[in-house]
C-alpha atoms as a PDB file:
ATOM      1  CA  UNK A   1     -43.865 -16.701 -49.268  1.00  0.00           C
ATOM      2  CA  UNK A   2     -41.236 -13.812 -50.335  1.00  0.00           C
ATOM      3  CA  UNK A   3     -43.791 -12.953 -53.409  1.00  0.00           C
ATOM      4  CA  UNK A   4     -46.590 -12.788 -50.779  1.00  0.00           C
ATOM      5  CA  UNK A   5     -44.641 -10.575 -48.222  1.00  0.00           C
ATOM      6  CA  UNK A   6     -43.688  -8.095 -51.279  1.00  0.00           C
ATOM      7  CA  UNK A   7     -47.149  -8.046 -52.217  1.00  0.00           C
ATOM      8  CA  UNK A   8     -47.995  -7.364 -48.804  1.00  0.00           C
ATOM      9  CA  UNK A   9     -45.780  -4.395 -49.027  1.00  0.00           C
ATOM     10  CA  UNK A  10     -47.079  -3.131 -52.145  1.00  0.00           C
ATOM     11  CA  UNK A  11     -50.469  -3.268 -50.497  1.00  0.00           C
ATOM     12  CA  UNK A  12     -49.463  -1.393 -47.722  1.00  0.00           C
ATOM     13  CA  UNK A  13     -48.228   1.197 -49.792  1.00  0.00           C
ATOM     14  CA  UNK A  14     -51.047   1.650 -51.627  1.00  0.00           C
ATOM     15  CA  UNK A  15     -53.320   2.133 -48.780  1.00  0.00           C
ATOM     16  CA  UNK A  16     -51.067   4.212 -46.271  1.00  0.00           C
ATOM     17  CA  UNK A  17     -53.811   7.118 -46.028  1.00  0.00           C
ATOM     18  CA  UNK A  18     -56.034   5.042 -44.630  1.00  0.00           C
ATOM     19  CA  UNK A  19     -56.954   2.614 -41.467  1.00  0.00           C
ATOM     20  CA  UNK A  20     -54.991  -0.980 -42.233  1.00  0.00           C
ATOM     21  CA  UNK A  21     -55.993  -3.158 -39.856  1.00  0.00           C
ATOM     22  CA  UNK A  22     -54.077  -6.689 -39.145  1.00  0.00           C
ATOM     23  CA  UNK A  23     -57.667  -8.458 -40.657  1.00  0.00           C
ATOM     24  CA  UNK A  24     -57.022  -6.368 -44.109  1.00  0.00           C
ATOM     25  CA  UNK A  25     -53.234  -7.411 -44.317  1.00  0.00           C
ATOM     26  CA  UNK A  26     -54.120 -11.171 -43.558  1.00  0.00           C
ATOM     27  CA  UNK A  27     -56.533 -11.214 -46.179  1.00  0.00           C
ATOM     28  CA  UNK A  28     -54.566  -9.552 -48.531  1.00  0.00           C
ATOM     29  CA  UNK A  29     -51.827 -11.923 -48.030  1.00  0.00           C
ATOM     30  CA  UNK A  30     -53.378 -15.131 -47.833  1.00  0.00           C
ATOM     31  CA  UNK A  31     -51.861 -16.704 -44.706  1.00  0.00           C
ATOM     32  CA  UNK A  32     -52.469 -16.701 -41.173  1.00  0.00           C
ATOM     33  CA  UNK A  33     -52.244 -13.240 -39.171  1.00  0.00           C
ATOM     34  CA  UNK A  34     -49.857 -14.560 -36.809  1.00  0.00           C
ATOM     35  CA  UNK A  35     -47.409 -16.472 -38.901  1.00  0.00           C
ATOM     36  CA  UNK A  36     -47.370 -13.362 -41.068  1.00  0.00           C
ATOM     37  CA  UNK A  37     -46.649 -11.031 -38.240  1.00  0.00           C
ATOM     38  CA  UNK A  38     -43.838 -13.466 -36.678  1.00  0.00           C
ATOM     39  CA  UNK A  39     -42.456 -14.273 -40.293  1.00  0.00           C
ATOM     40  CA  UNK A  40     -42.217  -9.992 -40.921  1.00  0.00           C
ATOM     41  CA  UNK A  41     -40.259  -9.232 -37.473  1.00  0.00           C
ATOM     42  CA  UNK A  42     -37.839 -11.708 -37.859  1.00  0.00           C
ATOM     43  CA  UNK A  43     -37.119 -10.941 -42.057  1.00  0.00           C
ATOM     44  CA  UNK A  44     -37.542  -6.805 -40.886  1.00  0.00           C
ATOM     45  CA  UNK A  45     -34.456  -7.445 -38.468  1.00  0.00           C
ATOM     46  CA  UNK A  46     -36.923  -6.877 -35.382  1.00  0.00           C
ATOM     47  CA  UNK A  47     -39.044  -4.375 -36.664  1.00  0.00           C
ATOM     48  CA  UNK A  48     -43.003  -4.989 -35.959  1.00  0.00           C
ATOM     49  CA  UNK A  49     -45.696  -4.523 -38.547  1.00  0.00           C
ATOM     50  CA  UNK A  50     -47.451  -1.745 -36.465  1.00  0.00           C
ATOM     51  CA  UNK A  51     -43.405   0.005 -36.042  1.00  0.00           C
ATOM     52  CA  UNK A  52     -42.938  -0.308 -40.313  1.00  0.00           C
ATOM     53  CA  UNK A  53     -46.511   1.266 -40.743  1.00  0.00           C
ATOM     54  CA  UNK A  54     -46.265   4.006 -38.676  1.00  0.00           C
ATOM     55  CA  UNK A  55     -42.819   4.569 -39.815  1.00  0.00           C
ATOM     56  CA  UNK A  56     -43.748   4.606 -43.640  1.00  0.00           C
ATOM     57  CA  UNK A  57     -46.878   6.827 -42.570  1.00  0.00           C
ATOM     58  CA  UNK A  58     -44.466   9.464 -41.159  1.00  0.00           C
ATOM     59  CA  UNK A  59     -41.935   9.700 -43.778  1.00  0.00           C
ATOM     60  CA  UNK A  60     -44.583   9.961 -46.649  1.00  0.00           C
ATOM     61  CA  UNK A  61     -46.285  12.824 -44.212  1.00  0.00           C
ATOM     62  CA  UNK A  62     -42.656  14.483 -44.239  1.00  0.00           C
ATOM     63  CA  UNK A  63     -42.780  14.185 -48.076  1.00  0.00           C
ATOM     64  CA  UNK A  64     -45.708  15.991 -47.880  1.00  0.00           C
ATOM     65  CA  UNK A  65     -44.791  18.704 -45.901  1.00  0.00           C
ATOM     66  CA  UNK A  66     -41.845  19.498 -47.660  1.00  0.00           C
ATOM     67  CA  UNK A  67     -44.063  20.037 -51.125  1.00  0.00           C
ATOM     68  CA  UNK A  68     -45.958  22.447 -48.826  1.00  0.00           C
ATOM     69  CA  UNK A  69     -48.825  20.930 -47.992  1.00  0.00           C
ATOM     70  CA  UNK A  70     -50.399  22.651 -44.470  1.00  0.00           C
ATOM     71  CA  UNK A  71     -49.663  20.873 -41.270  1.00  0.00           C
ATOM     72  CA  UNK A  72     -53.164  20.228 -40.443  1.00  0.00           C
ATOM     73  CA  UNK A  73     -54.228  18.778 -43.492  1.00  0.00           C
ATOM     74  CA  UNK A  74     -50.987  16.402 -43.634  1.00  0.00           C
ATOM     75  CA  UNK A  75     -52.029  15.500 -40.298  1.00  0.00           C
ATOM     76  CA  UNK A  76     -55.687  14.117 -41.093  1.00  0.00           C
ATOM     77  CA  UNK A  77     -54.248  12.507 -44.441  1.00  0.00           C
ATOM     78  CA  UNK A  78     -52.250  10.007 -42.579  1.00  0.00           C
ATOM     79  CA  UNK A  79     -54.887   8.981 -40.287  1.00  0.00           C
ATOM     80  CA  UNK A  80     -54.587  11.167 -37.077  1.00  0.00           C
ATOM     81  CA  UNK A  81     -57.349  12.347 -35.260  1.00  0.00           C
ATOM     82  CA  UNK A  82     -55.708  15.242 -33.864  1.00  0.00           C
ATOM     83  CA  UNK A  83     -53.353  17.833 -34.927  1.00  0.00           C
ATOM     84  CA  UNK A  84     -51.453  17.769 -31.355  1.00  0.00           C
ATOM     85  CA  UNK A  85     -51.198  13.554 -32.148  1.00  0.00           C
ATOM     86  CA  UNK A  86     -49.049  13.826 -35.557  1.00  0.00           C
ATOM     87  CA  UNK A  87     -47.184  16.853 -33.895  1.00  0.00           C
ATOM     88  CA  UNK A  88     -45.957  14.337 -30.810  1.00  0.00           C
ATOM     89  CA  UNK A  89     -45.817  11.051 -33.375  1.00  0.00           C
ATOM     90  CA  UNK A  90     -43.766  13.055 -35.913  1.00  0.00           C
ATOM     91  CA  UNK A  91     -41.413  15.041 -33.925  1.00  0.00           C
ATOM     92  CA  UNK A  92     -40.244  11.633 -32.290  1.00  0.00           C
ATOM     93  CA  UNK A  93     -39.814  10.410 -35.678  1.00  0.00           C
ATOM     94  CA  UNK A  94     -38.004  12.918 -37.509  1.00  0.00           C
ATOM     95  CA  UNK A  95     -36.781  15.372 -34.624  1.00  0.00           C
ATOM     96  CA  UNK A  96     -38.158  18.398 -36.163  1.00  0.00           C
ATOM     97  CA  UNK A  97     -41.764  19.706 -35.587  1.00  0.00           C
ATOM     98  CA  UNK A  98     -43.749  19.699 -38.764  1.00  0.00           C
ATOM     99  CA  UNK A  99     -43.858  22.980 -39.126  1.00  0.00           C
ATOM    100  CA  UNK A 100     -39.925  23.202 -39.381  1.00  0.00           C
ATOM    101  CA  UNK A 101     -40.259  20.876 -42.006  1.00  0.00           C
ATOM    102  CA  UNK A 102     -42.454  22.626 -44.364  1.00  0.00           C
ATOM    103  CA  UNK A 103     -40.347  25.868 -43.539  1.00  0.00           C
ATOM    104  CA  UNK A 104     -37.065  24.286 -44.148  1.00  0.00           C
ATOM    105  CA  UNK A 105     -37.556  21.616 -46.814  1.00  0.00           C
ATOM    106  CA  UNK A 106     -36.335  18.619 -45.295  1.00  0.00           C
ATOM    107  CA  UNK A 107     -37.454  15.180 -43.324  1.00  0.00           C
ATOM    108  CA  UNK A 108     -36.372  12.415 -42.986  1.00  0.00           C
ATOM    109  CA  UNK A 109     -37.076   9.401 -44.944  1.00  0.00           C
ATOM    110  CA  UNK A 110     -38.472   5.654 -43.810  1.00  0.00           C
ATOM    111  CA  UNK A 111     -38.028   3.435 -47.131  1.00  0.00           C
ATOM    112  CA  UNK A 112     -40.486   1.297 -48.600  1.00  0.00           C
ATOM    113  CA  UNK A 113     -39.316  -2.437 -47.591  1.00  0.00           C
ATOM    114  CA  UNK A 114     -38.732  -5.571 -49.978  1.00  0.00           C
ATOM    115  CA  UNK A 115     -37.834  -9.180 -49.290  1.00  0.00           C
ATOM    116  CA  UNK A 116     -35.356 -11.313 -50.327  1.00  0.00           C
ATOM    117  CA  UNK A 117     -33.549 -14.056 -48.729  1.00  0.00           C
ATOM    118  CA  UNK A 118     -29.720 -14.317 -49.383  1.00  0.00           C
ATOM    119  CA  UNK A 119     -27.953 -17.686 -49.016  1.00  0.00           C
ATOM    120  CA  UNK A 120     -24.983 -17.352 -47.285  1.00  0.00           C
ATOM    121  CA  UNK A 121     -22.300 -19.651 -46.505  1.00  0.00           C
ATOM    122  CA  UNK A 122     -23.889 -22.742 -47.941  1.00  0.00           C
ATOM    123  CA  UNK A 123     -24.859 -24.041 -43.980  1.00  0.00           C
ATOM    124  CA  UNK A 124     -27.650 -26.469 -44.205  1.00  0.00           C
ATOM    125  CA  UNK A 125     -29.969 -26.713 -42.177  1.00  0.00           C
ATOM    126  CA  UNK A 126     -31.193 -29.836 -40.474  1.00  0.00           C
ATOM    127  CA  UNK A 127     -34.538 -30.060 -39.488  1.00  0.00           C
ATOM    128  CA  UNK A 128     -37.807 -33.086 -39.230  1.00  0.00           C
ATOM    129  CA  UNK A 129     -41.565 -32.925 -39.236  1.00  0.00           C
ATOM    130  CA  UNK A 130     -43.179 -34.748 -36.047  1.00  0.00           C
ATOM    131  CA  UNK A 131     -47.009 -35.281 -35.211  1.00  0.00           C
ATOM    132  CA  UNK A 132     -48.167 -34.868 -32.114  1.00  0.00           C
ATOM    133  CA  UNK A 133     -51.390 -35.802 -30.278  1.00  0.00           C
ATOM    134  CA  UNK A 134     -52.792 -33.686 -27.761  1.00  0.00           C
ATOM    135  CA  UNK A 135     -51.113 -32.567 -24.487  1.00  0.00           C
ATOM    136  CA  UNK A 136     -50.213 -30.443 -22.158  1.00  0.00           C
ATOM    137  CA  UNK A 137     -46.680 -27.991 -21.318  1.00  0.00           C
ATOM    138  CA  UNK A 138     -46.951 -28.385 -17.099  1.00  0.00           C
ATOM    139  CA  UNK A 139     -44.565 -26.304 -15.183  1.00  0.00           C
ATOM    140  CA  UNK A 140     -43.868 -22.904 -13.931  1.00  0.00           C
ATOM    141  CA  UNK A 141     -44.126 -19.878 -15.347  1.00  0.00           C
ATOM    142  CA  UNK A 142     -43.955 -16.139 -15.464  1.00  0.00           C
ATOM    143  CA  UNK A 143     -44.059 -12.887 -17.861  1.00  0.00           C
ATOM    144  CA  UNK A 144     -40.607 -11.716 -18.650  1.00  0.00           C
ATOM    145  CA  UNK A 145     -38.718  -9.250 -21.388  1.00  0.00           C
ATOM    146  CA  UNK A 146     -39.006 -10.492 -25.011  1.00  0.00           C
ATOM    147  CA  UNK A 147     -34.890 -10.807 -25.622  1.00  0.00           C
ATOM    148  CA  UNK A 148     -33.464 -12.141 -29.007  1.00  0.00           C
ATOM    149  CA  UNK A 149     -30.215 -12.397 -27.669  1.00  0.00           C
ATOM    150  CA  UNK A 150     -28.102 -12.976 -24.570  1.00  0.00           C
ATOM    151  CA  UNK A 151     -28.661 -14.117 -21.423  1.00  0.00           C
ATOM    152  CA  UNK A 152     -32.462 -13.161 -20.045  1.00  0.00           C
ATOM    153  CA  UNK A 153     -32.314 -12.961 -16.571  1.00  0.00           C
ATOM    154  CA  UNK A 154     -35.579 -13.069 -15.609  1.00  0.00           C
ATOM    155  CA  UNK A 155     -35.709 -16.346 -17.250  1.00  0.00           C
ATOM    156  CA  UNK A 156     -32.595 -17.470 -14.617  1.00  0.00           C
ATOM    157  CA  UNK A 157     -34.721 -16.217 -11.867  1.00  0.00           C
ATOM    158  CA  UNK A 158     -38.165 -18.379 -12.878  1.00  0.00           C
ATOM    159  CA  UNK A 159     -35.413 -21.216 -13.169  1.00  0.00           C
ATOM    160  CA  UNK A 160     -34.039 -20.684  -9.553  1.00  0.00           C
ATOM    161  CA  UNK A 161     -37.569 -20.532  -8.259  1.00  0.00           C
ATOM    162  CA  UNK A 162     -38.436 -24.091  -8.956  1.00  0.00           C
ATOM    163  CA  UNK A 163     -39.032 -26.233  -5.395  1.00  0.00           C
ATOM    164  CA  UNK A 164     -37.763 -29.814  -5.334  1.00  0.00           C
ATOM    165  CA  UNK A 165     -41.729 -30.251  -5.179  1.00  0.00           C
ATOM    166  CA  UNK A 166     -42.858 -29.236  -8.249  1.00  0.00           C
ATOM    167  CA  UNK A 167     -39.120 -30.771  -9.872  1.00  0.00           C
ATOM    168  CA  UNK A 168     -40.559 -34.161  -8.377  1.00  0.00           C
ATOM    169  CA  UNK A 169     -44.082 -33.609  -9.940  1.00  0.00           C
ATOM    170  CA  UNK A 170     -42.839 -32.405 -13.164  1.00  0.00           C
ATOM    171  CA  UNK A 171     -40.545 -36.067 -13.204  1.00  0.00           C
ATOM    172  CA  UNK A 172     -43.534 -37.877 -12.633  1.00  0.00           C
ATOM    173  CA  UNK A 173     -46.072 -36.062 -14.904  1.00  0.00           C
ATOM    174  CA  UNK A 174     -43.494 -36.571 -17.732  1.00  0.00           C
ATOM    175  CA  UNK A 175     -44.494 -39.009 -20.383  1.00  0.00           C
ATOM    176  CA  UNK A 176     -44.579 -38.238 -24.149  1.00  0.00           C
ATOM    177  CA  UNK A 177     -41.020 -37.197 -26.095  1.00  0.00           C
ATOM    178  CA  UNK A 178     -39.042 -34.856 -25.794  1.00  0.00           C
ATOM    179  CA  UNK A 179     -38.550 -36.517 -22.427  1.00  0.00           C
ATOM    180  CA  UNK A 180     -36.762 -33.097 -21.358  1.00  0.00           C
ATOM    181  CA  UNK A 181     -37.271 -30.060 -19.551  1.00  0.00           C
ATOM    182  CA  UNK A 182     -38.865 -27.218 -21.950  1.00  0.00           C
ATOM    183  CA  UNK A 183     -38.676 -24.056 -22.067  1.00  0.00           C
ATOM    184  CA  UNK A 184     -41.652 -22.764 -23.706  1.00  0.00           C
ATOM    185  CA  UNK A 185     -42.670 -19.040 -24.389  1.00  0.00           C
ATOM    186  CA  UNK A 186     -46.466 -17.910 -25.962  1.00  0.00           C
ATOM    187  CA  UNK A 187     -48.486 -15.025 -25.178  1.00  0.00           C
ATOM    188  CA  UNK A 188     -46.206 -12.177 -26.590  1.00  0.00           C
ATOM    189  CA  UNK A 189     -47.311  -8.787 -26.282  1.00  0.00           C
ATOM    190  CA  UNK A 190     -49.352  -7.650 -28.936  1.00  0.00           C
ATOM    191  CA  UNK A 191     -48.240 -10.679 -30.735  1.00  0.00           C
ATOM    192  CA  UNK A 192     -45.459  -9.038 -32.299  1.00  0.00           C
ATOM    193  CA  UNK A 193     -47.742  -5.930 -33.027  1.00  0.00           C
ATOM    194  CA  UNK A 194     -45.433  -3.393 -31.335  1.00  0.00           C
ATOM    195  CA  UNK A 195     -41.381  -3.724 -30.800  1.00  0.00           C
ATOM    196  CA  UNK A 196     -41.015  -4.312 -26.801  1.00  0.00           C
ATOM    197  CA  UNK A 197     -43.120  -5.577 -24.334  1.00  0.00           C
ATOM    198  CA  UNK A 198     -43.177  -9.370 -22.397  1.00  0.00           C
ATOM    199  CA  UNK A 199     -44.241 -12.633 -22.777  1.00  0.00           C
ATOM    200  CA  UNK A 200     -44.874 -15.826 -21.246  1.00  0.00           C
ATOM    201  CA  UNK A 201     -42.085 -18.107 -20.436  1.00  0.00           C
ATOM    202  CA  UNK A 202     -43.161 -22.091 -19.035  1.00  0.00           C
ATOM    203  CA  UNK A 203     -40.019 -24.093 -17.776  1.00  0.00           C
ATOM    204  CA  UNK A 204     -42.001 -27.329 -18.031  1.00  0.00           C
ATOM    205  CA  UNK A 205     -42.623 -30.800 -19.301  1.00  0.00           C
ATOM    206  CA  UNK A 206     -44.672 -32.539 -21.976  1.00  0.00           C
ATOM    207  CA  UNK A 207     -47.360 -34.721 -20.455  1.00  0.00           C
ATOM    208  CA  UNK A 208     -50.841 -36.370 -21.486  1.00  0.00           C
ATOM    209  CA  UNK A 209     -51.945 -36.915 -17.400  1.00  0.00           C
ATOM    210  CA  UNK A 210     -55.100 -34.878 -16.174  1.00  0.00           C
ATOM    211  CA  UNK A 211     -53.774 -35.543 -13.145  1.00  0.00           C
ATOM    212  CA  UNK A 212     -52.057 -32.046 -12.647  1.00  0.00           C
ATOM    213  CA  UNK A 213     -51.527 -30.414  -8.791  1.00  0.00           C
ATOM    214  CA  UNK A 214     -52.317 -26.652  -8.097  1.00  0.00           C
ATOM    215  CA  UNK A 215     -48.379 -26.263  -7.377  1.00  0.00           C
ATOM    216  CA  UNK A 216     -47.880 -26.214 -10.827  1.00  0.00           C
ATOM    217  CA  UNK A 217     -49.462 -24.198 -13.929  1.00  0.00           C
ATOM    218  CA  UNK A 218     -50.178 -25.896 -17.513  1.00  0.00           C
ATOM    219  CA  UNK A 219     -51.015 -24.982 -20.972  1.00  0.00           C
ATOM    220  CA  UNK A 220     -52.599 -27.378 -23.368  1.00  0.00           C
ATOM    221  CA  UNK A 221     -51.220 -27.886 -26.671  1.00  0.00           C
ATOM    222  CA  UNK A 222     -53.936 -29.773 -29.478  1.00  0.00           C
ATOM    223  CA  UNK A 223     -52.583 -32.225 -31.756  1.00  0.00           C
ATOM    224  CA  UNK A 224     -50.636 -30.878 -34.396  1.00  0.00           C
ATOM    225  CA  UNK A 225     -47.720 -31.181 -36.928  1.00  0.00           C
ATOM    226  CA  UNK A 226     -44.018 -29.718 -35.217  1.00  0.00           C
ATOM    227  CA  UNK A 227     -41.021 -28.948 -37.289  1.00  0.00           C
ATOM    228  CA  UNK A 228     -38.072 -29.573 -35.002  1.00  0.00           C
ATOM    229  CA  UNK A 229     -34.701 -28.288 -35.388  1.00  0.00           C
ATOM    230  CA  UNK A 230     -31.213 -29.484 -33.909  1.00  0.00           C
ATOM    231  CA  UNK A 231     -28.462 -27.430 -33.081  1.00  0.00           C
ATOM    232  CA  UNK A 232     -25.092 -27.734 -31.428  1.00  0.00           C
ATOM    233  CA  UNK A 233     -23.171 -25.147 -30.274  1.00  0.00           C
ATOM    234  CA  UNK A 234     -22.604 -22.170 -27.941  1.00  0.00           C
ATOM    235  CA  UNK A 235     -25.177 -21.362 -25.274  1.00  0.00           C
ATOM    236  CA  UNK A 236     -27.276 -19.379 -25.663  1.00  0.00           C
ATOM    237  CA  UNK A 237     -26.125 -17.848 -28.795  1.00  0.00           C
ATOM    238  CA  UNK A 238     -26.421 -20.872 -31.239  1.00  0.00           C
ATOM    239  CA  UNK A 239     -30.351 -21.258 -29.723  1.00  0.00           C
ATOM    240  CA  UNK A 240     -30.704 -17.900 -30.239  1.00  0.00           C
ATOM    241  CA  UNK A 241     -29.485 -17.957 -33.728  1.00  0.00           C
ATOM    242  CA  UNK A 242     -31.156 -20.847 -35.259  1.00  0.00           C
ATOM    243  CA  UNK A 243     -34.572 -19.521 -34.200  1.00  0.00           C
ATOM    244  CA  UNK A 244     -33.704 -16.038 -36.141  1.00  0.00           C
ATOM    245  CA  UNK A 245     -32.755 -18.753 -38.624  1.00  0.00           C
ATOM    246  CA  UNK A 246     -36.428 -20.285 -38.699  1.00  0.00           C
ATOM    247  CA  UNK A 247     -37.920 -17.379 -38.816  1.00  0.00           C
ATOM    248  CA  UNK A 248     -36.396 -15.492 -41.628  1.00  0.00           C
ATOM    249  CA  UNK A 249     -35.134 -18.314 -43.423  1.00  0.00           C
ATOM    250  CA  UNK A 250     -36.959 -21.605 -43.306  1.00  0.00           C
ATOM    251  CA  UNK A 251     -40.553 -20.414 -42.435  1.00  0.00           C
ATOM    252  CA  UNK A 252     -40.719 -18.185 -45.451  1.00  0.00           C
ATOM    253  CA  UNK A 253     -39.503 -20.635 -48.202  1.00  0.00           C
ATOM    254  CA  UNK A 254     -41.074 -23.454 -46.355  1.00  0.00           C
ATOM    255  CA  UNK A 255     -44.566 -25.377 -47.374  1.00  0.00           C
ATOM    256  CA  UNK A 256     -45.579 -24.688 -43.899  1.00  0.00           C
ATOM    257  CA  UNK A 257     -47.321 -22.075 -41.858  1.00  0.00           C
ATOM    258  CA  UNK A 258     -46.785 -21.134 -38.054  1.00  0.00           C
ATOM    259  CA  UNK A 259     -49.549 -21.617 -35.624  1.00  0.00           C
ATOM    260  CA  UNK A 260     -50.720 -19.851 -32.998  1.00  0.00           C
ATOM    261  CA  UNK A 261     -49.444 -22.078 -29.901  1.00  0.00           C
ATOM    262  CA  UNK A 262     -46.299 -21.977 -27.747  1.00  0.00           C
ATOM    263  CA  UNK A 263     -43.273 -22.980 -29.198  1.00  0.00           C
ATOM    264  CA  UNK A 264     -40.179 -24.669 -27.175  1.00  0.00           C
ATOM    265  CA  UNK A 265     -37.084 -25.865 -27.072  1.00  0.00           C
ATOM    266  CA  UNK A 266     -34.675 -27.955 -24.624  1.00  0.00           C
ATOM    267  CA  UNK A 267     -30.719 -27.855 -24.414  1.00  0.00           C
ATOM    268  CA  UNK A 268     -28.382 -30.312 -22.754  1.00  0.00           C
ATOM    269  CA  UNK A 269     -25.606 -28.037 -21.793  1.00  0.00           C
ATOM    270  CA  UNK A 270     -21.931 -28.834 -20.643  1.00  0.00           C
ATOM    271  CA  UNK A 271     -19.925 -26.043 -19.111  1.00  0.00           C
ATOM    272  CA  UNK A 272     -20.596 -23.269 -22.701  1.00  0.00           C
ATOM    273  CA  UNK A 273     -22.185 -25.210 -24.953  1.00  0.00           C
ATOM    274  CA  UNK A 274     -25.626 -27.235 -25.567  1.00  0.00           C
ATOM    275  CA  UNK A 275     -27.136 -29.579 -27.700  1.00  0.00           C
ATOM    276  CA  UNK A 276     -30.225 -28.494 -28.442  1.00  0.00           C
ATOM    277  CA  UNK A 277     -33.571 -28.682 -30.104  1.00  0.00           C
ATOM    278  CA  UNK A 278     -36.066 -25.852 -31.044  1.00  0.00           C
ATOM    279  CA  UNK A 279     -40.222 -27.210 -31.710  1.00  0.00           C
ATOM    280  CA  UNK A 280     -42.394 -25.241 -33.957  1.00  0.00           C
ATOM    281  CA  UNK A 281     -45.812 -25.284 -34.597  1.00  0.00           C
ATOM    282  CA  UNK A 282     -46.765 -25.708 -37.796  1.00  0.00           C
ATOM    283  CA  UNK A 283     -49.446 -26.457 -40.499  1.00  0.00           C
ATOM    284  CA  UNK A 284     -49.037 -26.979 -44.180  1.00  0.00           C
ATOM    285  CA  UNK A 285     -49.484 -23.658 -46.139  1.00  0.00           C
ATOM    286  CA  UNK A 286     -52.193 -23.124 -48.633  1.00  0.00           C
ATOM    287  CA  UNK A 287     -50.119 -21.072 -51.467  1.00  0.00           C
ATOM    288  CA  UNK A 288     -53.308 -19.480 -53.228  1.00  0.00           C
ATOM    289  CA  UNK A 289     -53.711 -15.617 -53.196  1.00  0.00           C
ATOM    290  CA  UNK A 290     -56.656 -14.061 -51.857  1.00  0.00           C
END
């Protein structure tokens, strides 16, 4: 997977003067758009593909402009469709207007990224493959911040909301493991295409009834494989932690791909700390190169 993401690179690199779409880097890669996407945010230390792109873009445009190439043709080079576009885009980026650059010789610079993964510590990590059949998250949800660490309190709030109603449904509708209540989250913004925005966040329960009331939402789930993951520790931070962990760690020197479907987690927490358990989608990876 590291080979493939430094490939990836070296691809993007090559082609930085023109359109890259998300189809052209899955192809070139070999893997599934989304897992790559996820797998690159988490290893980039929250950078998004579109963010590292536009970034790289930029600081070869700067490069440019310092050798003395005109503004407008920089401009057009790099993909923009208008000169007042790369003026905005690269003034944000550097804090200079082009044309200060090319008069003054400097820019900044965005380096080209590579991957590597560093052990550290010697910590092992724990984890098991389950199969699931077919089923359903049901619960309640709502769109809130994506937030990699801390407390999210809109997350609090959806939990507060809960009636002793839909509590009561959600107890009876429960019946396939983990027999706990999930939180689940899907449906990120741009699926990791940009660095902010929301996503969907389900505090729910695994269930295969049909039987489902209008008092609470659901989101159906196909039958797949799920690498699980225990942790122990301080909450929210050690939750928080092991799913940077998956990401940038296990996914990427694993024999599996993510899939596109919500992933979740449940905690057992006493006064500030939980024993928890994070479920992630997966498939097994097809290593050939495209």
């Amino acid at each position: 997977m590291l080979g493939t993401l430094n490939k990836v690179m070296d691809y993007i690199e090559e082609h930085l003067s023109e359109e890259l779409t998300a189809e052209d880097i899955a192809r070139t890669s070999g893997i599934g758009d989304y897992h790559f996407r996820t797998v690159f945010y988490y290893l980039s230390g929250g950078i998004s593909l579109s963010e590292y792109i536009r970034g790289r873009r930029l600081s070869q445009a700067g490069m440019a402009l310092v050798q003395g190439e005109s503004v407008t043709d920089v401009a057009y080079a790099y993909g923009y469709q208008s000169l007042d576009g790369f003026t905005r885009a690269f003034t944000a980026f550097s804090g200079m207007l082009p044309s200060e650059v090319r008069k003054k010789g400097v820019s900044k610079a965005y380096p080209k990224l590579s991957f590597k993964i560093t052990v550290e510590g010697g910590e092992r990590m724990d984890y098991r493959i389950e199969e699931k059949p077919a089923c359903k998250i049901a619960g309640v949800s709502r769109r809130v911040p994506m937030q990699f660490e801390g407390v999210n309190n809109a997350i609090v709030e959806l939990a507060k909301s809960i009636t002793e109603e839909q509590r009561k449904e959600m107890h009876c509708l429960q019946n396939i493991e983990p027999y706990h209540v999930l939180n689940a989250s899907y449906e990120a913004d741009a699926k990791f295409m940009k660095e902010e925005g929301y996503l969907t966040h389900m505090i729910g329960v695994l269930t295969t009834k049909e039987d489902i009331s209008e008092q609470l939402e659901w989101v159906a789930l196909p039958a797949s494989l799920w690498a699980v993951f225990p942790s122990e520790g301080a909450f929210p931070r050690v939750l928080q932690q092991t799913m940077a962990s998956i990401y940038a760690h296990w996914l990427p020197s694993s024999d599996f791909e993510l899939l596109e479907l919500p992933s979740f987690s449940w905690s057992d927490i006493e006064g500030n700390t939980a024993k928890s358990e994070i479920w992630i989608p997966v498939k097994k990876r097809e290593t050939k190169m495209h």
